[in-house]
PDB file of N, CA and C in Angstrom:
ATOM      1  N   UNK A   1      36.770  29.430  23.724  1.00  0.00           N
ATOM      2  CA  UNK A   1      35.946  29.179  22.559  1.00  0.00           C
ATOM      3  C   UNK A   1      35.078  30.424  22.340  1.00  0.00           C
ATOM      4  N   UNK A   2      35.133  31.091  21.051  1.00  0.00           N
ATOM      5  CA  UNK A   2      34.422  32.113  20.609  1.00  0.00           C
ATOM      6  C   UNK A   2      33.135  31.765  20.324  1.00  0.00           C
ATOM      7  N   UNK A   3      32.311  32.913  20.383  1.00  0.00           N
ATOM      8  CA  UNK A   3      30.991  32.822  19.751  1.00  0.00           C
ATOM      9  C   UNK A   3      30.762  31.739  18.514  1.00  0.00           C
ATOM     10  N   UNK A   4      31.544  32.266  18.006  1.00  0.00           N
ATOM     11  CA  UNK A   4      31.532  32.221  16.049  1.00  0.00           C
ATOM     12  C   UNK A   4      31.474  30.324  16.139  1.00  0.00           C
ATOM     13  N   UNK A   5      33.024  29.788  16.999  1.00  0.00           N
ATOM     14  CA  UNK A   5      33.106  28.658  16.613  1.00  0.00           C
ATOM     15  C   UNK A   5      32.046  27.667  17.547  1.00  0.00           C
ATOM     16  N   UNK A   6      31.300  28.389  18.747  1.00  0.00           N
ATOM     17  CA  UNK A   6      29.908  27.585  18.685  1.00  0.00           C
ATOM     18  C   UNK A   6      29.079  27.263  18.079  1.00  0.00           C
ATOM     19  N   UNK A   7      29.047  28.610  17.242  1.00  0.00           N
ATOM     20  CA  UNK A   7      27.814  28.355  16.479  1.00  0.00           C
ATOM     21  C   UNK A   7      28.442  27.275  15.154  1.00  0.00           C
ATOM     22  N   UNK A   8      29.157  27.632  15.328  1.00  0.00           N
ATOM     23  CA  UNK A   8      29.981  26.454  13.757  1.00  0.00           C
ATOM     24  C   UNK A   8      29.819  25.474  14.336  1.00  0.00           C
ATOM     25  N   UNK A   9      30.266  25.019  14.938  1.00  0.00           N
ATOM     26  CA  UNK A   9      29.702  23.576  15.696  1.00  0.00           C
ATOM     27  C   UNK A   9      28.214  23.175  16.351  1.00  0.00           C
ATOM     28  N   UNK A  10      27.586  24.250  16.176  1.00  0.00           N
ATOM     29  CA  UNK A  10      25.993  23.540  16.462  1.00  0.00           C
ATOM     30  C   UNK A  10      25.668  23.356  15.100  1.00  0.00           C
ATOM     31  N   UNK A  11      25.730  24.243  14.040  1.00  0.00           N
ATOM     32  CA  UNK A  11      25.472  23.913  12.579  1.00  0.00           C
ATOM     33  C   UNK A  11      26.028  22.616  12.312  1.00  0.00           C
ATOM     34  N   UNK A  12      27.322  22.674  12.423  1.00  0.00           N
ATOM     35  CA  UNK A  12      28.397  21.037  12.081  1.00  0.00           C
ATOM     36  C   UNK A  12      26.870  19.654  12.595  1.00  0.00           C
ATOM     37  N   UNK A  13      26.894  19.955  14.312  1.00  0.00           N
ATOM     38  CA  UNK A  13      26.267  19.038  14.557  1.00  0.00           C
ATOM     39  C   UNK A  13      25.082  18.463  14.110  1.00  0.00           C
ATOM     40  N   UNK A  14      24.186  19.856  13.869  1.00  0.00           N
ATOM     41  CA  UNK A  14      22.462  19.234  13.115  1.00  0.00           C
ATOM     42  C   UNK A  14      22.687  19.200  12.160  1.00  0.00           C
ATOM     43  N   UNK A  15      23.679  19.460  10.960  1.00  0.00           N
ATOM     44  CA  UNK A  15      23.899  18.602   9.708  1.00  0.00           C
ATOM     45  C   UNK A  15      23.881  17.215  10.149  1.00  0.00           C
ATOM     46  N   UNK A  16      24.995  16.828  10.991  1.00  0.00           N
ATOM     47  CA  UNK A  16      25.216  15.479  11.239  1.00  0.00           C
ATOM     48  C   UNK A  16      24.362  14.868  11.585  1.00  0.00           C
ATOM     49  N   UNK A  17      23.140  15.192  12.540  1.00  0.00           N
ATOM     50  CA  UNK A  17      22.361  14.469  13.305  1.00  0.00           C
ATOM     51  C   UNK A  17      21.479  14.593  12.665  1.00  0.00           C
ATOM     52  N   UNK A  18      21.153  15.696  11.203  1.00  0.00           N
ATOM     53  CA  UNK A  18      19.873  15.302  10.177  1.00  0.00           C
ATOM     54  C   UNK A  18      20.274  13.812   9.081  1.00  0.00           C
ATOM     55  N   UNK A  19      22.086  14.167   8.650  1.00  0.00           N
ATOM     56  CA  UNK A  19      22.074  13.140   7.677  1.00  0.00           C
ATOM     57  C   UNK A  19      22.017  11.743   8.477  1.00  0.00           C
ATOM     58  N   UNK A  20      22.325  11.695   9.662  1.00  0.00           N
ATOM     59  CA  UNK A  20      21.754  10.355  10.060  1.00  0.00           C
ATOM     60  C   UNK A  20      20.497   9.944  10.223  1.00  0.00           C
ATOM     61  N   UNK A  21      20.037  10.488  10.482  1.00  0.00           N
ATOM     62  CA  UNK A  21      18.437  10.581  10.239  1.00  0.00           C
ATOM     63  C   UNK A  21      18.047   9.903   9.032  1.00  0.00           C
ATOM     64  N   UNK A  22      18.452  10.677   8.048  1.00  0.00           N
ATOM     65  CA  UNK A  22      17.901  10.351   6.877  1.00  0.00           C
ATOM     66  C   UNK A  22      18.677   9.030   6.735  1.00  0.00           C
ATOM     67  N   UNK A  23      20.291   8.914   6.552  1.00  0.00           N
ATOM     68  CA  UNK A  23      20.610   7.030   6.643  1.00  0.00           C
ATOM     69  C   UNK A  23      19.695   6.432   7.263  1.00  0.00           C
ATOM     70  N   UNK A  24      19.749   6.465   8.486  1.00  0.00           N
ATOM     71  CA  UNK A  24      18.855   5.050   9.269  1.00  0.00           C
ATOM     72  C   UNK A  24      17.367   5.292   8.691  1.00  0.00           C
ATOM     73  N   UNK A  25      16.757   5.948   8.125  1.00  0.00           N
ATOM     74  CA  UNK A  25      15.713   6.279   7.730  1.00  0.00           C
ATOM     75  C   UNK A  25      15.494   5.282   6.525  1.00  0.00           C
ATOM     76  N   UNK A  26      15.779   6.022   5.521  1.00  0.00           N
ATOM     77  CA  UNK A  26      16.319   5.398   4.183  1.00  0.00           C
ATOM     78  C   UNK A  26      15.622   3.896   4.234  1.00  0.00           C
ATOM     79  N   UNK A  27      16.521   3.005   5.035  1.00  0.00           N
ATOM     80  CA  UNK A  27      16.242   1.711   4.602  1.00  0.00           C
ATOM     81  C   UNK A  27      14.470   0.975   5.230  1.00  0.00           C
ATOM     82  N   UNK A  28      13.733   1.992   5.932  1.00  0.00           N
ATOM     83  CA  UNK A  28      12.250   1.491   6.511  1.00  0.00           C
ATOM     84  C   UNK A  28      11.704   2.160   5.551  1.00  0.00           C
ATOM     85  N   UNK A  29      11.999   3.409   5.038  1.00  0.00           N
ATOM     86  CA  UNK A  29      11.307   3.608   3.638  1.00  0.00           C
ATOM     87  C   UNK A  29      11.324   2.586   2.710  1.00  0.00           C
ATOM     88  N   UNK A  30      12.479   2.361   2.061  1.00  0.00           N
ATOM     89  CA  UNK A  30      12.391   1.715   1.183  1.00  0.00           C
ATOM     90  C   UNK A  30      11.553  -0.054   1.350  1.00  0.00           C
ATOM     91  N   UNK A  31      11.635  -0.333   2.340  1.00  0.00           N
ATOM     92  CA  UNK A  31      10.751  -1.732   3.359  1.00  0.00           C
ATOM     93  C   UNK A  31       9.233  -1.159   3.023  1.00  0.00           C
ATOM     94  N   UNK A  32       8.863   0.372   3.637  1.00  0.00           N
ATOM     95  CA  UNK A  32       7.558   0.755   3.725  1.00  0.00           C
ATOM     96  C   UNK A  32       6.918   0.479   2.295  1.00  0.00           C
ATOM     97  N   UNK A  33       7.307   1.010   1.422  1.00  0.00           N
ATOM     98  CA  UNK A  33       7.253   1.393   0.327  1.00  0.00           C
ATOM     99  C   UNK A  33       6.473   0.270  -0.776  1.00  0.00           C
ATOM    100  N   UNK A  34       7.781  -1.040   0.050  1.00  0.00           N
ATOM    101  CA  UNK A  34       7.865  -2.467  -0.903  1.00  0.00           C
ATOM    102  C   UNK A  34       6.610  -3.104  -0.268  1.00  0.00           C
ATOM    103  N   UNK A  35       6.100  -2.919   0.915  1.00  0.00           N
ATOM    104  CA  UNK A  35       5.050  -3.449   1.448  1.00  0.00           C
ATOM    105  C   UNK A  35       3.551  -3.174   1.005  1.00  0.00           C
ATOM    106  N   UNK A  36       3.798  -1.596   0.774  1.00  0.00           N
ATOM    107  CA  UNK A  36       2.505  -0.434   0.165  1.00  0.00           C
ATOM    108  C   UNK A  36       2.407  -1.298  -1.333  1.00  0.00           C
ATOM    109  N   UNK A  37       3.798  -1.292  -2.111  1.00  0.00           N
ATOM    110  CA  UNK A  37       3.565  -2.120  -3.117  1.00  0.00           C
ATOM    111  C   UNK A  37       3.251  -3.150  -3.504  1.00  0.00           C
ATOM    112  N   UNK A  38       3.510  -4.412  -2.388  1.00  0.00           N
ATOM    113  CA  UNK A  38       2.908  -5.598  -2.757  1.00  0.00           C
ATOM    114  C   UNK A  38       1.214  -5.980  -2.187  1.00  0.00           C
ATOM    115  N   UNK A  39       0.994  -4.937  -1.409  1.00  0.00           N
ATOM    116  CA  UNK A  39      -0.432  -4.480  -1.215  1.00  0.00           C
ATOM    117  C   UNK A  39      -1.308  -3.741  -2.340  1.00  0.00           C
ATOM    118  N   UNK A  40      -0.676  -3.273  -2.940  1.00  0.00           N
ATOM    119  CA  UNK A  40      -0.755  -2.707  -4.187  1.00  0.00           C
ATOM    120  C   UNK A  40      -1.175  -3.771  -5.541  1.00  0.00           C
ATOM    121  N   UNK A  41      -0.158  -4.565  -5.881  1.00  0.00           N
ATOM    122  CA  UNK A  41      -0.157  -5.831  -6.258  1.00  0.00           C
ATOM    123  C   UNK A  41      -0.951  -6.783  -6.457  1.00  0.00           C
ATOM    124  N   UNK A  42      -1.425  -7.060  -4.824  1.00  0.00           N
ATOM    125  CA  UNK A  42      -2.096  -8.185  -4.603  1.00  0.00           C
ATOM    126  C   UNK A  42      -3.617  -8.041  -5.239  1.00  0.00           C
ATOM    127  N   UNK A  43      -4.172  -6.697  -4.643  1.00  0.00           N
ATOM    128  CA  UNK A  43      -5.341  -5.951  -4.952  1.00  0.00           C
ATOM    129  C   UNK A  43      -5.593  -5.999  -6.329  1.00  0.00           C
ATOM    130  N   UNK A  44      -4.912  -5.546  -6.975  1.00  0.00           N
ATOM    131  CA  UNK A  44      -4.773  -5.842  -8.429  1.00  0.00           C
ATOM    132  C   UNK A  44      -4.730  -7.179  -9.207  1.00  0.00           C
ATOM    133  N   UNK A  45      -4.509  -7.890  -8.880  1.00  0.00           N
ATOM    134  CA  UNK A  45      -4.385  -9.360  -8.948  1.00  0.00           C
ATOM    135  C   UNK A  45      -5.829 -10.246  -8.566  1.00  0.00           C
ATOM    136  N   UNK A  46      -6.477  -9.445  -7.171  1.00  0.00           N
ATOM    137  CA  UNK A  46      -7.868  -9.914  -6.775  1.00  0.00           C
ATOM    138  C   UNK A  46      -9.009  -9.534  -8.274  1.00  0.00           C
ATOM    139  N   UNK A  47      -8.553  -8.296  -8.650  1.00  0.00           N
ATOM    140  CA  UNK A  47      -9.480  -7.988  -9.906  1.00  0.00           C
ATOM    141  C   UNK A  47      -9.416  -9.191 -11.024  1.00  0.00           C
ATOM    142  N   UNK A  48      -8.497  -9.263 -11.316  1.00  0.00           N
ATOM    143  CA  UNK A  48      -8.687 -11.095 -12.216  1.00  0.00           C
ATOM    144  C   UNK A  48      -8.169  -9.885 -13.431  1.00  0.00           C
ATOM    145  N   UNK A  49      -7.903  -8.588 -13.839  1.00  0.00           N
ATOM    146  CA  UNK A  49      -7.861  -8.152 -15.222  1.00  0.00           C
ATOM    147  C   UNK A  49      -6.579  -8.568 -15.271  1.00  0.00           C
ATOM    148  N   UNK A  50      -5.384  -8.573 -14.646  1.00  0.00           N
ATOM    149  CA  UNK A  50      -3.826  -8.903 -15.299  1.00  0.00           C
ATOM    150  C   UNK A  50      -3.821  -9.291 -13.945  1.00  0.00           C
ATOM    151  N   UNK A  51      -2.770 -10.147 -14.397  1.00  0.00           N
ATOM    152  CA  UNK A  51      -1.913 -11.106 -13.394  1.00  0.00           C
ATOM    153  C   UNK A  51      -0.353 -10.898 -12.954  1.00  0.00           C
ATOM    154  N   UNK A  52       0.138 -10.342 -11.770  1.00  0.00           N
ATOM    155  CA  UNK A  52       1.326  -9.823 -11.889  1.00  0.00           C
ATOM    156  C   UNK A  52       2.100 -10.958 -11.286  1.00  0.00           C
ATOM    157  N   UNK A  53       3.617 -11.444 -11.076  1.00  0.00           N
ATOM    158  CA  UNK A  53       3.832 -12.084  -9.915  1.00  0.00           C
ATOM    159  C   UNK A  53       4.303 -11.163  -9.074  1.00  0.00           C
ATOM    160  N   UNK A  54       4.365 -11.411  -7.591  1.00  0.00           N
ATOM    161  CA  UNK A  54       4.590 -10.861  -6.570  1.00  0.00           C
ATOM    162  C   UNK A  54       5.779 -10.816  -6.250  1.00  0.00           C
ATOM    163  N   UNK A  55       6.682  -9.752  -6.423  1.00  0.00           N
ATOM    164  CA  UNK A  55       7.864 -10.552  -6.250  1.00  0.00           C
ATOM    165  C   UNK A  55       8.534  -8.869  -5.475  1.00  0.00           C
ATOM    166  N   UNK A  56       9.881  -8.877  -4.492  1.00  0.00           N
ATOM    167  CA  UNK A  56      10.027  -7.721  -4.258  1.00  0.00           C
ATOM    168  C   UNK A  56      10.797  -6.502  -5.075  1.00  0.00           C
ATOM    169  N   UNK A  57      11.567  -6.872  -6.252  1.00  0.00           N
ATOM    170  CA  UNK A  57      11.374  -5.762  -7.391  1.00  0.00           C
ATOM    171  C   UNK A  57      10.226  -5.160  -7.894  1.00  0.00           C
ATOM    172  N   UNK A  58       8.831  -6.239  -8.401  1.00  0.00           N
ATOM    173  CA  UNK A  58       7.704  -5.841  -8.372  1.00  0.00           C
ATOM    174  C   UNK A  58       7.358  -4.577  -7.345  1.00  0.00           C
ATOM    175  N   UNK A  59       6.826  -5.353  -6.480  1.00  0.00           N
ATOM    176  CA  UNK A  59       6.740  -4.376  -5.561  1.00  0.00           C
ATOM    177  C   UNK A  59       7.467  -3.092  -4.952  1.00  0.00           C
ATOM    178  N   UNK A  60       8.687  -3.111  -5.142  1.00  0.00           N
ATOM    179  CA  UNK A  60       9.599  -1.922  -5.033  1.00  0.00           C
ATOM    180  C   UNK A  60       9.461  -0.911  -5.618  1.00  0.00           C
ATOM    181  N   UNK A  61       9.100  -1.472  -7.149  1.00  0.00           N
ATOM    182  CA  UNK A  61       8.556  -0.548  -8.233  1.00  0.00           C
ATOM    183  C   UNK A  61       7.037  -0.076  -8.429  1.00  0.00           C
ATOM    184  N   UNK A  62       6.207  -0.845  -7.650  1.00  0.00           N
ATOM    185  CA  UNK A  62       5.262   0.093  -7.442  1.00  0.00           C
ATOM    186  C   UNK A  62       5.113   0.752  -6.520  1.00  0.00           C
ATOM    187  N   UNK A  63       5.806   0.435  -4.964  1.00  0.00           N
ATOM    188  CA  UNK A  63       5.776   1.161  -3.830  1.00  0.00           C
ATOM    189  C   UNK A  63       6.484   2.870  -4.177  1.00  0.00           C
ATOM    190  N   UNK A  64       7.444   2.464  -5.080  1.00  0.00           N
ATOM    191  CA  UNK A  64       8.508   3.664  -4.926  1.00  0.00           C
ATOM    192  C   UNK A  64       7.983   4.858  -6.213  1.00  0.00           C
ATOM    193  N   UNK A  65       7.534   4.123  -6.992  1.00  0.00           N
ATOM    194  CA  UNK A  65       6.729   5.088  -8.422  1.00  0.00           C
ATOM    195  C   UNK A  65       5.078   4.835  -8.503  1.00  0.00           C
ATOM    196  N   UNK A  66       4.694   4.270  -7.570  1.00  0.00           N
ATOM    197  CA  UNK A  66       3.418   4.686  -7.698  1.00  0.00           C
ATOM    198  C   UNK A  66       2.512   3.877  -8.818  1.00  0.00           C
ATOM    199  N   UNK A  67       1.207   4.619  -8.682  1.00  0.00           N
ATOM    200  CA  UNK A  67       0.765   4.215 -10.084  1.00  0.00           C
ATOM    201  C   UNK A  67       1.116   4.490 -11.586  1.00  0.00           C
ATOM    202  N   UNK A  68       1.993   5.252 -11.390  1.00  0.00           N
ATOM    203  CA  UNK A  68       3.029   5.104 -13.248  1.00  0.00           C
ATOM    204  C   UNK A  68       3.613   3.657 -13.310  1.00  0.00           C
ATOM    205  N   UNK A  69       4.203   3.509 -12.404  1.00  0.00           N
ATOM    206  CA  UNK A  69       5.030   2.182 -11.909  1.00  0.00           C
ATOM    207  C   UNK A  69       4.208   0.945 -11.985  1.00  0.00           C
ATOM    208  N   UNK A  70       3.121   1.110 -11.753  1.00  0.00           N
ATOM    209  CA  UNK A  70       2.024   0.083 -11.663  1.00  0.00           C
ATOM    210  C   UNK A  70       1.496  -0.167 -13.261  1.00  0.00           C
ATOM    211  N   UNK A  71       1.352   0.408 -13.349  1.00  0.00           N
ATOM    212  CA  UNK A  71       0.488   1.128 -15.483  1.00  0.00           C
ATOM    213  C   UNK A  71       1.838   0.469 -16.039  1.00  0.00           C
ATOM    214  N   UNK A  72       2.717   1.515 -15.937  1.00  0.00           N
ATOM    215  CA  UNK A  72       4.445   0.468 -16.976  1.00  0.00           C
ATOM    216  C   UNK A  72       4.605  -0.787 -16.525  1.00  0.00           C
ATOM    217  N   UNK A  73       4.614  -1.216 -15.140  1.00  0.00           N
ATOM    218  CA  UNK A  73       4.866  -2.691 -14.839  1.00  0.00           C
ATOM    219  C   UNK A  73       4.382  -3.495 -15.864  1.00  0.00           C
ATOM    220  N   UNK A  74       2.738  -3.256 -16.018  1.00  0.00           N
ATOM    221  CA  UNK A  74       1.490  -4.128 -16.343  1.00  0.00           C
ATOM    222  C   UNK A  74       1.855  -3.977 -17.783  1.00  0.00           C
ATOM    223  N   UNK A  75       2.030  -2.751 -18.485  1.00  0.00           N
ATOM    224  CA  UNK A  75       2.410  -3.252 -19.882  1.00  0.00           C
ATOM    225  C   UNK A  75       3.725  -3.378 -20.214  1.00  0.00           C
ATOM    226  N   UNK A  76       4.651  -3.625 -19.246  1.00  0.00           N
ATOM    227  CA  UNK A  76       6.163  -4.177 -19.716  1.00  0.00           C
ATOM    228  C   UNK A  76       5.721  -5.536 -19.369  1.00  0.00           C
ATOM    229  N   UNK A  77       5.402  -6.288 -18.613  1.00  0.00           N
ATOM    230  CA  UNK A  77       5.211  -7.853 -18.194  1.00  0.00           C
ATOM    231  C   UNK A  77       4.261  -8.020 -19.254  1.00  0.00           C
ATOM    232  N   UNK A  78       3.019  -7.512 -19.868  1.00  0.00           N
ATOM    233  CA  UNK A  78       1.644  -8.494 -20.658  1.00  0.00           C
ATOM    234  C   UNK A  78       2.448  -8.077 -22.186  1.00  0.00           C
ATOM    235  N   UNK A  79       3.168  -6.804 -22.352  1.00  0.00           N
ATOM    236  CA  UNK A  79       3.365  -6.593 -24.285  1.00  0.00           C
ATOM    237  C   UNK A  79       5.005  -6.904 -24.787  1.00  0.00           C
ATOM    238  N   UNK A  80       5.753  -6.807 -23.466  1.00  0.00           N
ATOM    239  CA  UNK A  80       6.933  -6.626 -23.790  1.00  0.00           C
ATOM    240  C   UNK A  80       8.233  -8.016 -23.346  1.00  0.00           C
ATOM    241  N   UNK A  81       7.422  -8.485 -22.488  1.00  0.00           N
ATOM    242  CA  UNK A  81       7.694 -10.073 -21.846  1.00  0.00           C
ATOM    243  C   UNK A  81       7.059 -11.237 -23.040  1.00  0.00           C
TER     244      UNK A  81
END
């Protein structure tokens, strides 16, 4: 085995062992995210100004976009529902 094709195969390997990373990753983000959001949610809901239901699309969509996500939620559910 040459130089060359070690090093091709340590590259090969930490590709591999980053994109798994990121798979098994992936799905506690997207969990983290939905949790941040229905914490998000709820808080908002304690204020008494709009009323959201809690639900985990809700929350997905604010965990994953934030407060844009939160602002569009609130006026797609109160103007457009």
């Amino acid at each position: 085995m040459t130089l060359i094709e070690l090093g091709f195969g340590a590259i090969a390997g930490i590709i591999i062992i980053g994109a798994l990373i990121f798979l098994i990753g992936l799905p506690f983000k997207i969990i983290w995210n939905s949790i941040i959001g229905a914490v998000i949610l709820w808080l908002v809901n304690l204020t008494g100004l709009v009323a959201i239901k809690i639900t985990f699309i809700h929350a997905l969509i604010v965990g994953v976009f934030g407060v844009p996500g939160l602002i569009l939620l609130i006026i797609y559910l109160n103007y457009f529902k």
